[in-house]
C-alpha atoms as a PDB file:
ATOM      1  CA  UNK A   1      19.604 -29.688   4.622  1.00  0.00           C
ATOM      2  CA  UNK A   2      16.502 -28.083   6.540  1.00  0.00           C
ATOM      3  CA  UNK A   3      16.969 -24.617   8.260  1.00  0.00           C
ATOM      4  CA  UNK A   4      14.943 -23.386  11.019  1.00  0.00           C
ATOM      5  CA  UNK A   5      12.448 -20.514  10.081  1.00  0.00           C
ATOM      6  CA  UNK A   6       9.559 -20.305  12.350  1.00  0.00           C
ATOM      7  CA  UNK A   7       7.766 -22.333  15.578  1.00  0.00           C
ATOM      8  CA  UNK A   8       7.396 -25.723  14.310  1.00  0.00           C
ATOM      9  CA  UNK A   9       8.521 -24.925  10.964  1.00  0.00           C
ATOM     10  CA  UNK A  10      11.580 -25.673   8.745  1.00  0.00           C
ATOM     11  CA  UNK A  11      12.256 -24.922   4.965  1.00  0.00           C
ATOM     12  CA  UNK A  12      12.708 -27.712   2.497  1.00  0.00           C
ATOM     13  CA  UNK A  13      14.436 -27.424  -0.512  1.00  0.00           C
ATOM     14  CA  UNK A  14      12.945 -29.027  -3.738  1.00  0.00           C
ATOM     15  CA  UNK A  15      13.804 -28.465  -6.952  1.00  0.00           C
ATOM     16  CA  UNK A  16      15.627 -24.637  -5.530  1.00  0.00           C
ATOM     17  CA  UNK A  17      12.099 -23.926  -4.174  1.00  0.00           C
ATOM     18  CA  UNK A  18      12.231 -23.202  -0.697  1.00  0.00           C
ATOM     19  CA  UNK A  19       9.357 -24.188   1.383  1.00  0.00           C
ATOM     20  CA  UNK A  20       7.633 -23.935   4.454  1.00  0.00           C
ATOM     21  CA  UNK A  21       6.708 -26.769   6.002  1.00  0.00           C
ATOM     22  CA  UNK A  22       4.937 -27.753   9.268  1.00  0.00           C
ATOM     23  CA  UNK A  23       5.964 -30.465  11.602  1.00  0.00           C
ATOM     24  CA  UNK A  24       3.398 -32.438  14.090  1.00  0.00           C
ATOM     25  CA  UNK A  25       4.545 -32.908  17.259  1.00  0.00           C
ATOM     26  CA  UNK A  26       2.605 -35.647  18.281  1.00  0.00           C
ATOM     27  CA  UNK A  27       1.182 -38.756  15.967  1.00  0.00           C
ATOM     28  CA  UNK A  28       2.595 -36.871  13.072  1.00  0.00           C
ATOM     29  CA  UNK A  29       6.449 -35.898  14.226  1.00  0.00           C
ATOM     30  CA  UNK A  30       8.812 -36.030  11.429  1.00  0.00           C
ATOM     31  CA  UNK A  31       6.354 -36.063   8.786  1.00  0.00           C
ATOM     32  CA  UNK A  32       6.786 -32.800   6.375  1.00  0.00           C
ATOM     33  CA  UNK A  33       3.493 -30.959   5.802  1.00  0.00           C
ATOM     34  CA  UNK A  34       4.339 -28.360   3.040  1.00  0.00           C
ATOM     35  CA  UNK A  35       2.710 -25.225   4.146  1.00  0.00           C
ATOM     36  CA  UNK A  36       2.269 -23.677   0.660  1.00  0.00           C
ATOM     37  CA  UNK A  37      -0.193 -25.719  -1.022  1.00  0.00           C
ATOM     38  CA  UNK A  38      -1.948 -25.353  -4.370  1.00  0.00           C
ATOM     39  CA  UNK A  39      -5.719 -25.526  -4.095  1.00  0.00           C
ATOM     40  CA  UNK A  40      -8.111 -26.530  -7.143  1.00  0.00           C
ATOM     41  CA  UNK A  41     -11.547 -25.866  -5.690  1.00  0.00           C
ATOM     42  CA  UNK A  42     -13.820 -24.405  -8.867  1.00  0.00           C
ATOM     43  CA  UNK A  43     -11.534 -25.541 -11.124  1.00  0.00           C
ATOM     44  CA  UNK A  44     -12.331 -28.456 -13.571  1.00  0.00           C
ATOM     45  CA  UNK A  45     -11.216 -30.238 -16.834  1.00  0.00           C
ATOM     46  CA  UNK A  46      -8.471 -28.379 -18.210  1.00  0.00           C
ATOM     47  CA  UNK A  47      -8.731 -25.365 -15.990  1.00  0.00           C
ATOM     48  CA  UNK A  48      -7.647 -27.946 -12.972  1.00  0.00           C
ATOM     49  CA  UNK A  49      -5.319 -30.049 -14.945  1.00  0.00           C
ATOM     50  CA  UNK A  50      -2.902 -27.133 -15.998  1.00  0.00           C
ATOM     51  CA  UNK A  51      -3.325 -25.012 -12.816  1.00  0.00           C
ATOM     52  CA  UNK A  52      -2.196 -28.362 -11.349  1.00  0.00           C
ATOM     53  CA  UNK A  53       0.701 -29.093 -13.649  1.00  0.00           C
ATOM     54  CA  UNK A  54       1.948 -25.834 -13.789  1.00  0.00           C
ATOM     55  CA  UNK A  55       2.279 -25.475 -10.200  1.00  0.00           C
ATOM     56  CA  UNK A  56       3.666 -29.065 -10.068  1.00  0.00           C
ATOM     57  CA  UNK A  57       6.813 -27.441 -12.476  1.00  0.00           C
ATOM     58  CA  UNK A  58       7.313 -24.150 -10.697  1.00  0.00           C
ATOM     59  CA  UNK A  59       7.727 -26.116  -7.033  1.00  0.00           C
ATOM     60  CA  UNK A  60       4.654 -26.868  -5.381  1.00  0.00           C
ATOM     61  CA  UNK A  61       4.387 -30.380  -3.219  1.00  0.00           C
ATOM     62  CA  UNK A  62       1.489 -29.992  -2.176  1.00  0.00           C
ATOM     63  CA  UNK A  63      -2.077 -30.555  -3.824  1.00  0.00           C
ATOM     64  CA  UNK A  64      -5.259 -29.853  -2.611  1.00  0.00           C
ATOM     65  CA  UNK A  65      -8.707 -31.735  -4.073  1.00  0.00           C
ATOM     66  CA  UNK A  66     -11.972 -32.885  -3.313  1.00  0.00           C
ATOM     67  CA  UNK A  67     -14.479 -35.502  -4.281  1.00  0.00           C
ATOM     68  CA  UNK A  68     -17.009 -32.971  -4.860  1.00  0.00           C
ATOM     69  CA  UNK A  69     -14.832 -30.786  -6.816  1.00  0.00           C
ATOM     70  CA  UNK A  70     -14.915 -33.523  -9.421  1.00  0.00           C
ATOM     71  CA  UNK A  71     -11.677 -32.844 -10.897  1.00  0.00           C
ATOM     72  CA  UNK A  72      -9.519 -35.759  -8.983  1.00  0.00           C
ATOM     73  CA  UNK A  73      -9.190 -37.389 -12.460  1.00  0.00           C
ATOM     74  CA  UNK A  74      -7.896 -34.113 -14.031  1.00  0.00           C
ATOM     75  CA  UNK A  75      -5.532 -33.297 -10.914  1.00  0.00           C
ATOM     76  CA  UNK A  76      -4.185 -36.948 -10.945  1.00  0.00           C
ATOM     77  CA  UNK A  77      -3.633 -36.462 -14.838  1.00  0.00           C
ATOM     78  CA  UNK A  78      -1.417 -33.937 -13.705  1.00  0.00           C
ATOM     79  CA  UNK A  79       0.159 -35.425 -10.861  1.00  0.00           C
ATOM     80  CA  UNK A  80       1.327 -38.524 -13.234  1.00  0.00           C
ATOM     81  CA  UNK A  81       2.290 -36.268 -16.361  1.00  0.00           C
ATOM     82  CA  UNK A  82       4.520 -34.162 -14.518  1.00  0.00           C
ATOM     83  CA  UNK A  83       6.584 -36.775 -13.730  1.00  0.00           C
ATOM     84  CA  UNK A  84       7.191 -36.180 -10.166  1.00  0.00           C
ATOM     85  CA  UNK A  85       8.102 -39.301  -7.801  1.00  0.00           C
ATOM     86  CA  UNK A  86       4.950 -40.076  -5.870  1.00  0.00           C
ATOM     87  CA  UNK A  87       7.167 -39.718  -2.378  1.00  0.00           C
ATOM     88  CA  UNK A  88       7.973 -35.983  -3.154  1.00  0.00           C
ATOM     89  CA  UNK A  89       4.131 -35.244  -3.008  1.00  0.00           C
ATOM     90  CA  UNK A  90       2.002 -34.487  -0.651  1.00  0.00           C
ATOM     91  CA  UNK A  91      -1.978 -34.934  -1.595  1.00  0.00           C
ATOM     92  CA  UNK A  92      -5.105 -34.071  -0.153  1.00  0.00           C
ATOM     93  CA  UNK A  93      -8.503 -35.214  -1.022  1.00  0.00           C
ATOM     94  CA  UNK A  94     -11.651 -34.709   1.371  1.00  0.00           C
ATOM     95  CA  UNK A  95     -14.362 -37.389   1.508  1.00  0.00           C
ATOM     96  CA  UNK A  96     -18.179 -35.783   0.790  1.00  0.00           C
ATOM     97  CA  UNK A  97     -21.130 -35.973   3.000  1.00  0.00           C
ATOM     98  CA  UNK A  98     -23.047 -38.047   0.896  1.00  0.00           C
ATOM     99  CA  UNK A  99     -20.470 -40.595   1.250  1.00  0.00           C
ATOM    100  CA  UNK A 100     -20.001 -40.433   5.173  1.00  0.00           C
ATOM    101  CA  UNK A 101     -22.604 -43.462   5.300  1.00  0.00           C
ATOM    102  CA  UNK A 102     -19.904 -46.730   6.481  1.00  0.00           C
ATOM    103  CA  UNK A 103     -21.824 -48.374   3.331  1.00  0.00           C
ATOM    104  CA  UNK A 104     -19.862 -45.950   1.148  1.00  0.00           C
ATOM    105  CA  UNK A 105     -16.892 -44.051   2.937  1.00  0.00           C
ATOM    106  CA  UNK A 106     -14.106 -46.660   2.601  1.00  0.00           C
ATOM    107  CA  UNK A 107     -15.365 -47.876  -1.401  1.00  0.00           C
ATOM    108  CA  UNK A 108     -15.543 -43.605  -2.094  1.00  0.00           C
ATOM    109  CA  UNK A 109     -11.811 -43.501  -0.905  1.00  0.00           C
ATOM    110  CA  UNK A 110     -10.881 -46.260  -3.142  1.00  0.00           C
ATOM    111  CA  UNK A 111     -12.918 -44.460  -5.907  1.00  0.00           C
ATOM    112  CA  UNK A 112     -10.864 -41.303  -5.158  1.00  0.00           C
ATOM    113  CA  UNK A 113      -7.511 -42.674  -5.447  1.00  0.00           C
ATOM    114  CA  UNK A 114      -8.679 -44.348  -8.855  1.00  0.00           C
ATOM    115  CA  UNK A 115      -9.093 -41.405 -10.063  1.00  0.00           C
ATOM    116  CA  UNK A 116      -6.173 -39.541  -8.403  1.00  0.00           C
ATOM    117  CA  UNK A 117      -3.921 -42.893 -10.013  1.00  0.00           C
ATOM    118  CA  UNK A 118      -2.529 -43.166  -6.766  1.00  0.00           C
ATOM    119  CA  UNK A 119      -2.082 -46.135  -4.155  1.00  0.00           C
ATOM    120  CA  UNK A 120      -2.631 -43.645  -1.060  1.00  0.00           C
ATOM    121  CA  UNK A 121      -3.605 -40.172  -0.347  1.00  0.00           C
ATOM    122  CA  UNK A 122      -1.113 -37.876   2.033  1.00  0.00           C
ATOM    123  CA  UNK A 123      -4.220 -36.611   3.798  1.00  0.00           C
ATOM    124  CA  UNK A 124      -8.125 -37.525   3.688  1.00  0.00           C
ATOM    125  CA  UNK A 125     -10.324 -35.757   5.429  1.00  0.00           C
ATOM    126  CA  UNK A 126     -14.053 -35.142   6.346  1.00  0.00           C
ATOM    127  CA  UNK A 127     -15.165 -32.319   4.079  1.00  0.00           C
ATOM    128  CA  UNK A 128     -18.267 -31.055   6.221  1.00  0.00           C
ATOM    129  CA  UNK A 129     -19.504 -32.059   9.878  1.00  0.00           C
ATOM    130  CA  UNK A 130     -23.081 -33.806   9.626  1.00  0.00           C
ATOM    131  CA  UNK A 131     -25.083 -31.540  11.827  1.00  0.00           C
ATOM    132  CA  UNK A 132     -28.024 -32.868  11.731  1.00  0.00           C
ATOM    133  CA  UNK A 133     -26.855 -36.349  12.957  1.00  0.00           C
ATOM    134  CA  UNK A 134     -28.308 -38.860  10.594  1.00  0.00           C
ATOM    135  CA  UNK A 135     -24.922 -40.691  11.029  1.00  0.00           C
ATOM    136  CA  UNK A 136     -23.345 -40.276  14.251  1.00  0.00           C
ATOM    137  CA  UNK A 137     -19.500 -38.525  14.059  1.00  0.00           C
ATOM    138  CA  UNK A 138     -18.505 -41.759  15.855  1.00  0.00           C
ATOM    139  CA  UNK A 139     -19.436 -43.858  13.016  1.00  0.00           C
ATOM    140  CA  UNK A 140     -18.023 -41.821  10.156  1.00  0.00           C
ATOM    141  CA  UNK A 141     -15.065 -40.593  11.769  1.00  0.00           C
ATOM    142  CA  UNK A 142     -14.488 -44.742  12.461  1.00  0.00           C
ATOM    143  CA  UNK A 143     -14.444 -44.812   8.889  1.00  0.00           C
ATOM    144  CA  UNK A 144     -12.017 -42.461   8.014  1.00  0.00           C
ATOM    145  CA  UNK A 145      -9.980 -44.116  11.257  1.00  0.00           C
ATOM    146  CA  UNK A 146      -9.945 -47.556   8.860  1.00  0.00           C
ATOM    147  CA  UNK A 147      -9.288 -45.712   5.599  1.00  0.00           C
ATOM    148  CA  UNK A 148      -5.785 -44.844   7.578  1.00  0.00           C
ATOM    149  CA  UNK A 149      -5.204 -47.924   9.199  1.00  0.00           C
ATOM    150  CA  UNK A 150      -5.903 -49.829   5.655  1.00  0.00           C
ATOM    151  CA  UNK A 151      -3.568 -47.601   4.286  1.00  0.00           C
ATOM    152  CA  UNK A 152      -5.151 -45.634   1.954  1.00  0.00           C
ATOM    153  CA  UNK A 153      -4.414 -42.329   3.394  1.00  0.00           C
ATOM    154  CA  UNK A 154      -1.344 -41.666   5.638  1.00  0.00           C
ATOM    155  CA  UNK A 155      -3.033 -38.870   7.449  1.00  0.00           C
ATOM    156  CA  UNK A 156      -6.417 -38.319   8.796  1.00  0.00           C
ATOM    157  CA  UNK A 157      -8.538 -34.531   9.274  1.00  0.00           C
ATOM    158  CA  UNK A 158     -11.191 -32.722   9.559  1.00  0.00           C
ATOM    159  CA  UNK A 159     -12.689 -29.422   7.420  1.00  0.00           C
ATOM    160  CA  UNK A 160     -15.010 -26.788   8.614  1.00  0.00           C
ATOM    161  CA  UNK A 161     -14.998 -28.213  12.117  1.00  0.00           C
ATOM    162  CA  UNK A 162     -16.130 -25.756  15.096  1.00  0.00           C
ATOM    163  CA  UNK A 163     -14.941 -26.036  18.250  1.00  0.00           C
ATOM    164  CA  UNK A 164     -17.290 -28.180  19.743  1.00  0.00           C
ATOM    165  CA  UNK A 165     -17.027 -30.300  17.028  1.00  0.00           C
ATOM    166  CA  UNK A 166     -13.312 -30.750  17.016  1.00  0.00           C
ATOM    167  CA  UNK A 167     -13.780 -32.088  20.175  1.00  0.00           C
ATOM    168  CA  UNK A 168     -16.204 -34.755  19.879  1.00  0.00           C
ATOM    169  CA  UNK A 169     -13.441 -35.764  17.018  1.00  0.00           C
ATOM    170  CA  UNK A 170     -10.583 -35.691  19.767  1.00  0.00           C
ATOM    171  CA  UNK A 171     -12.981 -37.671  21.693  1.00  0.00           C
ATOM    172  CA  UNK A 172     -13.688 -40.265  19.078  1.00  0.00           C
ATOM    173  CA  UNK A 173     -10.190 -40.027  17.690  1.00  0.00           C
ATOM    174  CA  UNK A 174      -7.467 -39.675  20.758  1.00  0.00           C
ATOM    175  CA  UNK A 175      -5.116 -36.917  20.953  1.00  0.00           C
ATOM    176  CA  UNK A 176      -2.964 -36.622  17.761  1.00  0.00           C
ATOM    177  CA  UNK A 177      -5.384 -38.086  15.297  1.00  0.00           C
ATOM    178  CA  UNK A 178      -6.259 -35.185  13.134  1.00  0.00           C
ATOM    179  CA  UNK A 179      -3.696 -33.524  11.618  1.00  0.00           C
ATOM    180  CA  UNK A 180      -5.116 -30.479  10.807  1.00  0.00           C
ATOM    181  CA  UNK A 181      -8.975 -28.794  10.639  1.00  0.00           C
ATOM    182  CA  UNK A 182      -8.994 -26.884   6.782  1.00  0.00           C
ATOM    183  CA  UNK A 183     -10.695 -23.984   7.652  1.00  0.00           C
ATOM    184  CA  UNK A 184     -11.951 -20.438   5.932  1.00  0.00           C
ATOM    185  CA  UNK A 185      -9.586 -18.178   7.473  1.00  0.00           C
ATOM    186  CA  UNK A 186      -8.524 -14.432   5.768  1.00  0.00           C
ATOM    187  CA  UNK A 187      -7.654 -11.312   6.888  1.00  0.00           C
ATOM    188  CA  UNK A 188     -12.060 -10.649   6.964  1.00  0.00           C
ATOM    189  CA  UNK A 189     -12.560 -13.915   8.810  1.00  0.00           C
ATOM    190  CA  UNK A 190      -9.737 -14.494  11.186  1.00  0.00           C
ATOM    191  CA  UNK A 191     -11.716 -17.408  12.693  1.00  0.00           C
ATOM    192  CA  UNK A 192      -9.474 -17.404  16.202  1.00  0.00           C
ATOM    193  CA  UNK A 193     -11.330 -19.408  18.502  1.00  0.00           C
ATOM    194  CA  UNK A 194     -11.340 -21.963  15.873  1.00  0.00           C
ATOM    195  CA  UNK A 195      -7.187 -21.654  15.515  1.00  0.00           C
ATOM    196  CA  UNK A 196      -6.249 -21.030  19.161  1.00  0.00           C
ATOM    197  CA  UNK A 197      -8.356 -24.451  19.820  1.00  0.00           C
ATOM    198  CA  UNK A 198      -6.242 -25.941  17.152  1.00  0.00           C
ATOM    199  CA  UNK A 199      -2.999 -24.701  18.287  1.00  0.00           C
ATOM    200  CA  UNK A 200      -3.626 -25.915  21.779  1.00  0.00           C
ATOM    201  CA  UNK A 201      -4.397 -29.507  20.629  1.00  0.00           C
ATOM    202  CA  UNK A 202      -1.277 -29.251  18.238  1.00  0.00           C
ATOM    203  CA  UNK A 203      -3.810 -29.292  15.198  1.00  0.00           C
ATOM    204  CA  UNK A 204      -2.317 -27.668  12.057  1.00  0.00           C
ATOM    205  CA  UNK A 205      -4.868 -24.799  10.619  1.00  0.00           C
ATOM    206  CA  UNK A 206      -5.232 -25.125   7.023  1.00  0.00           C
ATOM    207  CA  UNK A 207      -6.895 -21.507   5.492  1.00  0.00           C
ATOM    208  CA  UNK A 208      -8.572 -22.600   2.358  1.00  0.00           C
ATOM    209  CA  UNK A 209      -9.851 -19.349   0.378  1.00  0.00           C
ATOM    210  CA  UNK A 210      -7.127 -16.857   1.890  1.00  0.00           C
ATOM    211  CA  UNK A 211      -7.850 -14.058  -0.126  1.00  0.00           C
ATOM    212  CA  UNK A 212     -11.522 -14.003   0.414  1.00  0.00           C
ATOM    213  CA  UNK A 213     -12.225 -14.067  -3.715  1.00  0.00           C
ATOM    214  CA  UNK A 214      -9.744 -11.167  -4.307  1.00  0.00           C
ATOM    215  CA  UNK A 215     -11.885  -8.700  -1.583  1.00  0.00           C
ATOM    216  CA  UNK A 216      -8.648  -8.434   0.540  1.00  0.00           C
ATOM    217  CA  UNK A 217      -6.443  -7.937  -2.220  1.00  0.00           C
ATOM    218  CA  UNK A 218      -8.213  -4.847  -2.566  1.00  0.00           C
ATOM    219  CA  UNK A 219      -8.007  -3.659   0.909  1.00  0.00           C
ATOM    220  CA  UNK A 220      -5.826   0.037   1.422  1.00  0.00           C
ATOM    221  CA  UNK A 221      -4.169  -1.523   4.536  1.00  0.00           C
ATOM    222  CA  UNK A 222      -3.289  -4.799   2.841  1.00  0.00           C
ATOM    223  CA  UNK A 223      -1.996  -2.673  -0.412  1.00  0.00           C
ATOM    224  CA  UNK A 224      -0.427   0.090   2.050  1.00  0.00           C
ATOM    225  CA  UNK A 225       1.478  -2.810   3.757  1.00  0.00           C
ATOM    226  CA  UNK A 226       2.682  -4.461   0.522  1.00  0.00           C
ATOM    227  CA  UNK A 227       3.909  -0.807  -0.997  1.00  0.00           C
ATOM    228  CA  UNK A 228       6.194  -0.767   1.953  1.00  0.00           C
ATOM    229  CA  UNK A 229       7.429  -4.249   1.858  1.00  0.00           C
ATOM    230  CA  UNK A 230       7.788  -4.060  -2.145  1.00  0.00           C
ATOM    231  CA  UNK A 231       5.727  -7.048  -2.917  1.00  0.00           C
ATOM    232  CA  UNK A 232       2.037  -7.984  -3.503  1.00  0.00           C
ATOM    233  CA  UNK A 233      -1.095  -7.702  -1.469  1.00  0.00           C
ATOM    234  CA  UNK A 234      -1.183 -12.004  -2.286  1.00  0.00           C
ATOM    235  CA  UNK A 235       2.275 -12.355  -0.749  1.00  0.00           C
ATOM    236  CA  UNK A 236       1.410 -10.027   2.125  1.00  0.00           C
ATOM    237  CA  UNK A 237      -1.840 -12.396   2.676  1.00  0.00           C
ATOM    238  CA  UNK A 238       0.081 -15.378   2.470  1.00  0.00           C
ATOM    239  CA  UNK A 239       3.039 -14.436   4.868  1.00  0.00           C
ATOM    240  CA  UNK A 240       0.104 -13.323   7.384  1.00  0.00           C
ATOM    241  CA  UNK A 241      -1.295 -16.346   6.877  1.00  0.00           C
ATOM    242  CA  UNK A 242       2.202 -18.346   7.601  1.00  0.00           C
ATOM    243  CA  UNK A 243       3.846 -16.526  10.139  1.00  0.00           C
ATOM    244  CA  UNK A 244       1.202 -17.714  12.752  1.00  0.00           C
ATOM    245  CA  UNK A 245       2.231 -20.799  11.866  1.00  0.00           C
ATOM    246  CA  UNK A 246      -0.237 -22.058   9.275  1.00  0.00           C
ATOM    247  CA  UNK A 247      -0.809 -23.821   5.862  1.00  0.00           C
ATOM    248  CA  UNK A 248      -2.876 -22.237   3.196  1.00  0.00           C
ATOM    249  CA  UNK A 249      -3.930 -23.861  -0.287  1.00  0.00           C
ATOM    250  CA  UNK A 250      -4.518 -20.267  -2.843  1.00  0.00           C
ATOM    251  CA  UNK A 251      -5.986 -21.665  -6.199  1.00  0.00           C
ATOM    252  CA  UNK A 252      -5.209 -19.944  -9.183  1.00  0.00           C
ATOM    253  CA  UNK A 253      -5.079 -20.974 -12.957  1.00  0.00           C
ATOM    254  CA  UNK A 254      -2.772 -18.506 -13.934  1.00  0.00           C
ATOM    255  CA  UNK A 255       1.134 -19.249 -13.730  1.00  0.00           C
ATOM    256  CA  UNK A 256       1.910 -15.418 -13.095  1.00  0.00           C
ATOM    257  CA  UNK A 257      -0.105 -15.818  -9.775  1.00  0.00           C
ATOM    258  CA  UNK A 258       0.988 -19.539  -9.401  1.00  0.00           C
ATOM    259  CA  UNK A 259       4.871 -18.143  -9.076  1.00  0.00           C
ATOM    260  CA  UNK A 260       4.068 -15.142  -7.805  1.00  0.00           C
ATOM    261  CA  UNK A 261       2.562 -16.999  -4.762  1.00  0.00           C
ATOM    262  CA  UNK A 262       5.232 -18.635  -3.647  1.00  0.00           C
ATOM    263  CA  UNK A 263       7.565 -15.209  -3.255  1.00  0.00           C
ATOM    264  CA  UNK A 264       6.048 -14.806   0.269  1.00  0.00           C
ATOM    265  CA  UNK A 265       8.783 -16.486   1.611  1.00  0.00           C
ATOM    266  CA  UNK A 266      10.508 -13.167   1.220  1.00  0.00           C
ATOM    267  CA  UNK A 267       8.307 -11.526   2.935  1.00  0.00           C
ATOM    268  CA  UNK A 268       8.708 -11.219   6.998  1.00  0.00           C
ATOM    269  CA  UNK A 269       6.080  -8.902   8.555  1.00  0.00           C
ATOM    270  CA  UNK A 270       7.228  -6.915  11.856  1.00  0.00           C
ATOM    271  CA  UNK A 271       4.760  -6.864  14.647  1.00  0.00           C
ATOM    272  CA  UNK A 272       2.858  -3.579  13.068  1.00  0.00           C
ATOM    273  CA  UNK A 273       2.086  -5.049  10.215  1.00  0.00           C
ATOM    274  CA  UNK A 274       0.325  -8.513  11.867  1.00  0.00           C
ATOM    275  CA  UNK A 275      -1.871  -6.217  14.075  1.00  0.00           C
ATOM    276  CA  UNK A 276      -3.025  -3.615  11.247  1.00  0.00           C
ATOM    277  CA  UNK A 277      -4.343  -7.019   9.477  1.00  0.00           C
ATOM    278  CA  UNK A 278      -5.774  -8.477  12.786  1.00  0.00           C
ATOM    279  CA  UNK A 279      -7.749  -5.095  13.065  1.00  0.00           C
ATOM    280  CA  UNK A 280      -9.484  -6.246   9.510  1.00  0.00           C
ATOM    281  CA  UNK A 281     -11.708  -8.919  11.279  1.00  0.00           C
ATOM    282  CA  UNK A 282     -15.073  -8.545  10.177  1.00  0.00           C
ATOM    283  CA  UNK A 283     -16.660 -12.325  10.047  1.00  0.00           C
ATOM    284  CA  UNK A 284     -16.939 -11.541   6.427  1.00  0.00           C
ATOM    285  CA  UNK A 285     -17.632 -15.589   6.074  1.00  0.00           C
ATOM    286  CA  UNK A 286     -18.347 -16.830   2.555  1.00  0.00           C
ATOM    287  CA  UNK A 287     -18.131 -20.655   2.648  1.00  0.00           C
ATOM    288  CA  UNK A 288     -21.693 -20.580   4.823  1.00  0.00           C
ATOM    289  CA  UNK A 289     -24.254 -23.403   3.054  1.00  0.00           C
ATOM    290  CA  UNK A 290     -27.540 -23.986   4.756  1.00  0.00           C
ATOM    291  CA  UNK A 291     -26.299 -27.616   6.225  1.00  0.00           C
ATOM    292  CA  UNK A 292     -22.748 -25.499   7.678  1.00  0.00           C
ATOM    293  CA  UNK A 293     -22.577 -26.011  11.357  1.00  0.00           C
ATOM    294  CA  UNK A 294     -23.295 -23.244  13.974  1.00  0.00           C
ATOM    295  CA  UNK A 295     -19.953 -21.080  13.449  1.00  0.00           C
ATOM    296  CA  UNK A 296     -17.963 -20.400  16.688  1.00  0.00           C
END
């Protein structure tokens, strides 16, 4: 039985894990999004295959990948030795510019779930805008249209999307397409315009790297806050992250900081606390390559 515990948001239980998970209100209503992920960017061969399993056996549903993380094969290895019924899962994978040509999107999907040992993927999306526009968003963004309607993914999104950007995808796409734009988003990069656009066109935010590479963990307003509330400066992060209602995919090969991770639940910040971390903003952006769009 689900409980209410937020806007938009119910808890699940699986295997006596409680978690949070997100409900779209428009294309997407019904379907369960769970809002604590497990990301696996950096991590490869057996690094990715037991960060994967182990967070698979402690109660995480959801799994986060990437075609140019090249560890699909080692995160579906995990995904089939854990044992886990394929419907209980909920897996992302994110399609790389090189394959955004139409001559390679939909046969780079197929390639994915190969090596992911699955029939379908939860959620595919477009890993990085093309900016400079040797392939028109209309044509790739058709593409990853098809890879849904074909049935190899049951969701479709974007990553590292601006504003503008988002847009032309809303254009191309219709209202309720994209499920959710997987952005950079920490206490040092609160990326708002980005999320308020979201929010308005019911698009769930996705904060990949929430604890900027540890620098936030290490913050005296972030520890202050977690002295008071008993619990870590990750689980203060995290509940930040999820009480504005959310996802976020922390990576982390070590089980300590695998279960530790999914304590924020416990945690319920009061008003104080969410605006001493919205004071932190300092566009302290560290996913910036040289072909990353012009940040909003």
């Amino acid at each position: 039985m689900s409980q209410a515990v937020g806007p938009n948001c119910y808890s699940l239980m699986i295997e006596d894990k409680i978690m949070c998970t997100h409900i779209d209100q428009t294309d997407n209503q019904n379907y369960h999004v769970p809002t604590m992920g497990v990301g696996t960017f950096r991590l490869q061969g057996n690094d990715a295959y037991q960060s994967v399993k182990t967070a698979l056996k402690l109660g995480y549903r959801h799994i986060d990948t990437a075609q140019v993380y090249n560890n699909e094969a080692d995160v579906g290895k995990a995904i089939v030795d854990s044992q886990i019924p394929r419907s209980e899962l909920f897996i992302t994978t994110k399609i790389w510019m090189d394959n955004l040509d139409p001559n390679r999107f939909l046969n780079s999907t197929q390639e994915s779930l190969f090596k992911l040992k699955t029939d379908y993927v939860d959620l595919l999306l477009v890993h990085w805008p093309l900016n400079d526009e040797s392939i028109p968003m209309s044509r790739y963004l058709n593409e990853l249209r098809k890879a849904k309607t074909q049935g190899f993914t049951r969701h479709i999104g974007v990553s590292n999307f601006t504003r503008k950007q988002m847009q032309q995808a809303i254009d191309i796409l219709g209202e309720g397409e994209i499920l959710t734009n997987q952005i950079e988003l920490h206490p040092y990069l609160q990326n708002r315009s980005v999320s308020e656009f979201c929010q308005k066109h019911n698009i769930l935010v996705t904060a990949y790297m929430p604890f900027a590479y540890g620098d936030v963990l290490k913050d005296k307003v972030i520890q202050a806050i977690a002295v008071k509330h008993k619990v870590t400066p990750a689980q203060i992060v995290l509940a930040w992250i999820v009480q504005q209602g959310f996802a976020t995919i922390p990576s982390s090969t070590k089980s300590k900081n695998l279960a530790s991770n999914l304590e924020y639940e416990q945690v319920q910040l009061c008003a104080k606390d969410m605006a001493s971390i919205a004071m932190l903003e300092r566009n302290h952006r560290l996913a910036n390559p040289d072909f990353a769009p012009d940040w909003d």
